[in-house]
Protein backbone atom coordinates (compact mmCIF):
# COMPACT_ATOMS: atom_id res chain seq x y z
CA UNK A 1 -39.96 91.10 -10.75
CA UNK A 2 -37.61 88.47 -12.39
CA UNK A 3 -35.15 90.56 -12.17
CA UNK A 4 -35.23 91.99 -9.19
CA UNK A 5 -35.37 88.35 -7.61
CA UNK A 6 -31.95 87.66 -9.19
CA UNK A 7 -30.44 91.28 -8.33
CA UNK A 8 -31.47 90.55 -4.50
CA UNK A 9 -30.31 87.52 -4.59
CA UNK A 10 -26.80 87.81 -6.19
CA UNK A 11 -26.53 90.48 -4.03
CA UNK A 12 -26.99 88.19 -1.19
CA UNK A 13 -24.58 85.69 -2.21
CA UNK A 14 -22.05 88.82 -2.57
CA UNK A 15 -22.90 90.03 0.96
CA UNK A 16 -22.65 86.69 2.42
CA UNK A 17 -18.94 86.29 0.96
CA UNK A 18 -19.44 83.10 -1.04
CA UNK A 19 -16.31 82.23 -2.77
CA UNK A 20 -14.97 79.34 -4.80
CA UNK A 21 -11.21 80.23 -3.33
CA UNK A 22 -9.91 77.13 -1.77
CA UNK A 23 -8.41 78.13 1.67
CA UNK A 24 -4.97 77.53 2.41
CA UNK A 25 -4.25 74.89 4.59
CA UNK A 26 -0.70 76.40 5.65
CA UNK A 27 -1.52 78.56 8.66
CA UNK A 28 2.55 79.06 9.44
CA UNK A 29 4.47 80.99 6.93
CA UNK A 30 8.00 81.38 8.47
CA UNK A 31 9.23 77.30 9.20
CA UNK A 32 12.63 76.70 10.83
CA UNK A 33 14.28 73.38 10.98
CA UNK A 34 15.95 72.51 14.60
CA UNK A 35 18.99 70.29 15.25
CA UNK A 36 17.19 66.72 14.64
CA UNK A 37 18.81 63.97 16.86
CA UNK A 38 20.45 60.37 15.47
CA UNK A 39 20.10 57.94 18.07
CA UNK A 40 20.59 55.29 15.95
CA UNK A 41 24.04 53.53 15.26
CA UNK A 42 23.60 54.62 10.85
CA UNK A 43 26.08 57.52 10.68
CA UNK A 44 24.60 61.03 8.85
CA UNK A 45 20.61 59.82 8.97
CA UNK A 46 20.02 63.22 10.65
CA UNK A 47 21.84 65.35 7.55
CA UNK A 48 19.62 63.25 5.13
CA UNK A 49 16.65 64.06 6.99
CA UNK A 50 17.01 67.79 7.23
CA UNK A 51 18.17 68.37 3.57
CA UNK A 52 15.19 66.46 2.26
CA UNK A 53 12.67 68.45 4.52
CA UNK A 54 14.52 71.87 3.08
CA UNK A 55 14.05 70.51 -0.40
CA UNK A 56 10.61 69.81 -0.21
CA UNK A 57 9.19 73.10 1.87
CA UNK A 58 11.07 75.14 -0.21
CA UNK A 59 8.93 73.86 -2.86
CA UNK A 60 5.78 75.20 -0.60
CA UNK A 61 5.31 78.40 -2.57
CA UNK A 62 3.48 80.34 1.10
CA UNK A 63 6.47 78.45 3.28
CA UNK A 64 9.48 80.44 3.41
CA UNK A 65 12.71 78.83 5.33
CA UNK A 66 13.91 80.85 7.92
CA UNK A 67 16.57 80.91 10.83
CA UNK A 68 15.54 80.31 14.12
CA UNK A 69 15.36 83.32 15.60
CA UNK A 70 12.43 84.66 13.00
CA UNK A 71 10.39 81.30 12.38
CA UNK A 72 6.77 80.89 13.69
CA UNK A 73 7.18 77.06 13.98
CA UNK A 74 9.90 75.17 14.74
CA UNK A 75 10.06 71.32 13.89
CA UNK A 76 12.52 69.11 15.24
CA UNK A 77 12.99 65.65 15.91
CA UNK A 78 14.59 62.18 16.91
CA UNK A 79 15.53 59.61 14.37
CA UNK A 80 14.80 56.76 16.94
CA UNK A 81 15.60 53.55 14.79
CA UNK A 82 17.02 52.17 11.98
CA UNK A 83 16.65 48.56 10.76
CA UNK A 84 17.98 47.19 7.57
CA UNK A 85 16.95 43.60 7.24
CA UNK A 86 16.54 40.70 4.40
CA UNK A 87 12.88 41.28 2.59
CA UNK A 88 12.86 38.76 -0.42
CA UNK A 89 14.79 35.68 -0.86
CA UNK A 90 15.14 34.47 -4.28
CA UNK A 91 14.78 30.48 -5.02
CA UNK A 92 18.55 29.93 -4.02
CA UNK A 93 17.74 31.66 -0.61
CA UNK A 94 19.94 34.60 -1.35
CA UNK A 95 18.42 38.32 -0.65
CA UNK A 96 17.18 39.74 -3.31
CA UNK A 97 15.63 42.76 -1.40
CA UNK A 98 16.64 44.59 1.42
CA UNK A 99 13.77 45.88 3.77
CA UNK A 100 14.92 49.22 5.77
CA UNK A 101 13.08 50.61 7.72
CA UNK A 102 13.36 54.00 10.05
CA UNK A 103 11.49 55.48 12.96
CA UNK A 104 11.20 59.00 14.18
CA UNK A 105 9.89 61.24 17.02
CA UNK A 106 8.65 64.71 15.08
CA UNK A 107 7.42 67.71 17.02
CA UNK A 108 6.40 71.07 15.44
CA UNK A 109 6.31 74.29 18.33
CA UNK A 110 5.63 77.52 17.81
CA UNK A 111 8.22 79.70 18.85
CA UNK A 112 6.78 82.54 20.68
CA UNK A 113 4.01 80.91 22.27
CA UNK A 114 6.38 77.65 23.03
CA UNK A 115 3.15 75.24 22.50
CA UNK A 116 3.26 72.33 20.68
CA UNK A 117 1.06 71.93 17.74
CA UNK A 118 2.48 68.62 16.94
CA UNK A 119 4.39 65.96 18.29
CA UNK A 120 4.14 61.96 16.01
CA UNK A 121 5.86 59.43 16.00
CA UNK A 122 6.26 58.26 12.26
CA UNK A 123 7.68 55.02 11.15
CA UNK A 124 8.70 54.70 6.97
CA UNK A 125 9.70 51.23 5.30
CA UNK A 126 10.92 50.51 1.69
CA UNK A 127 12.14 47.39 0.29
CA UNK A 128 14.88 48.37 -2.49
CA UNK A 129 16.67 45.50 -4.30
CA UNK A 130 20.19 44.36 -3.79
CA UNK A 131 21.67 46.17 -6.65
CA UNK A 132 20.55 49.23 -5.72
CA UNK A 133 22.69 52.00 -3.29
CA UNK A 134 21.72 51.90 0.18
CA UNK A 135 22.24 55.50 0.50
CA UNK A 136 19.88 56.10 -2.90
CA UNK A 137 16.92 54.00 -1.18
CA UNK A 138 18.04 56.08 2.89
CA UNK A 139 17.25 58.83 0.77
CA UNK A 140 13.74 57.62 -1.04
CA UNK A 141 12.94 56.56 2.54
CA UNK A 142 13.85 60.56 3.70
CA UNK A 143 11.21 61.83 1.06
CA UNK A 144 8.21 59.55 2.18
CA UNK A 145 9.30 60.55 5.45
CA UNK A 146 9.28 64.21 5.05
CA UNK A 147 5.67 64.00 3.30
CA UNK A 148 3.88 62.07 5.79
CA UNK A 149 5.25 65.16 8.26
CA UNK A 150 3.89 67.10 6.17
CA UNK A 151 0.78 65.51 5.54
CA UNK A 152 0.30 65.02 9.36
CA UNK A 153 1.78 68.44 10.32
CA UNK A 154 -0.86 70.07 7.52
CA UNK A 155 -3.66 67.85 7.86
CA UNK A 156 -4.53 69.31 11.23
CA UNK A 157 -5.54 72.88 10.82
């Protein structure tokens, strides 16, 4: 009777479709980056942007990149502001860290149906020292960018 209580009941648990398999949270496969926007007066923000969001979903192993015409979603965007001001002053009142910081309008639409899935606004600061390239911290900025859109894009399903 022993058994028979654990043949019924792993055949319950069979029938029932227990699994340990995590589910994937990526519900769209085919992702297409749109034109994304610089309204602000830093020249090439928009280039940055896109390259780091193609870097980092091509690292997605179920995203694949794909033109326009065959994606599922579409994400595109405004890069609203961008503010580089002093952040740290050292004792002789010089900057010792710059503070930059960079807003954006992100929406995410899937193409046939034309509905938007989402639309954020994100804003990303980082204070990067004096010595350091602008362009090298833009780009560190880009990436926490581009994984809070992710996060947020991925966190809703």
């Amino acid at each position: 009777m022993k058994y028979f209580s654990l043949l019924f009941f792993g055949i319950i648990i069979l029938k029932c479709g227990y699994t340990t398999k995590i589910p994937s949270p990526v519900v769209y496969k085919k992702i297409a980056f749109s034109f994304f926007e610089n309204k602000t007066l830093k020249p090439m923000l928009e280039v940055i942007l896109t390259e780091e969001l193609e870097n980092y979903f091509k690292g997605i192993p179920p995203i694949k990149l794909v033109s326009l015409e065959e994606a599922e979603l579409v994400i595109s965007g405004v890069i609203e502001n961008y503010e580089k001001k002093p952040a740290v002053y050292d004792a002789f009142q010089n900057v010792s860290q710059w503070q930059i910081v960079i807003s954006c309008h992100i929406k995410g639409k899937e193409k046939d149906t034309e509905r938007i899935i989402f639309d954020s606004f994100i804003n990303q600061s980082l204070n990067y020292p004096v010595e350091e390239d602008e362009e090298k911290a833009i780009r560190e900025l880009m990436k926490k960018i581009t994984n809070e859109i992710y996060r947020q894009l991925f966190s809703q399903w």
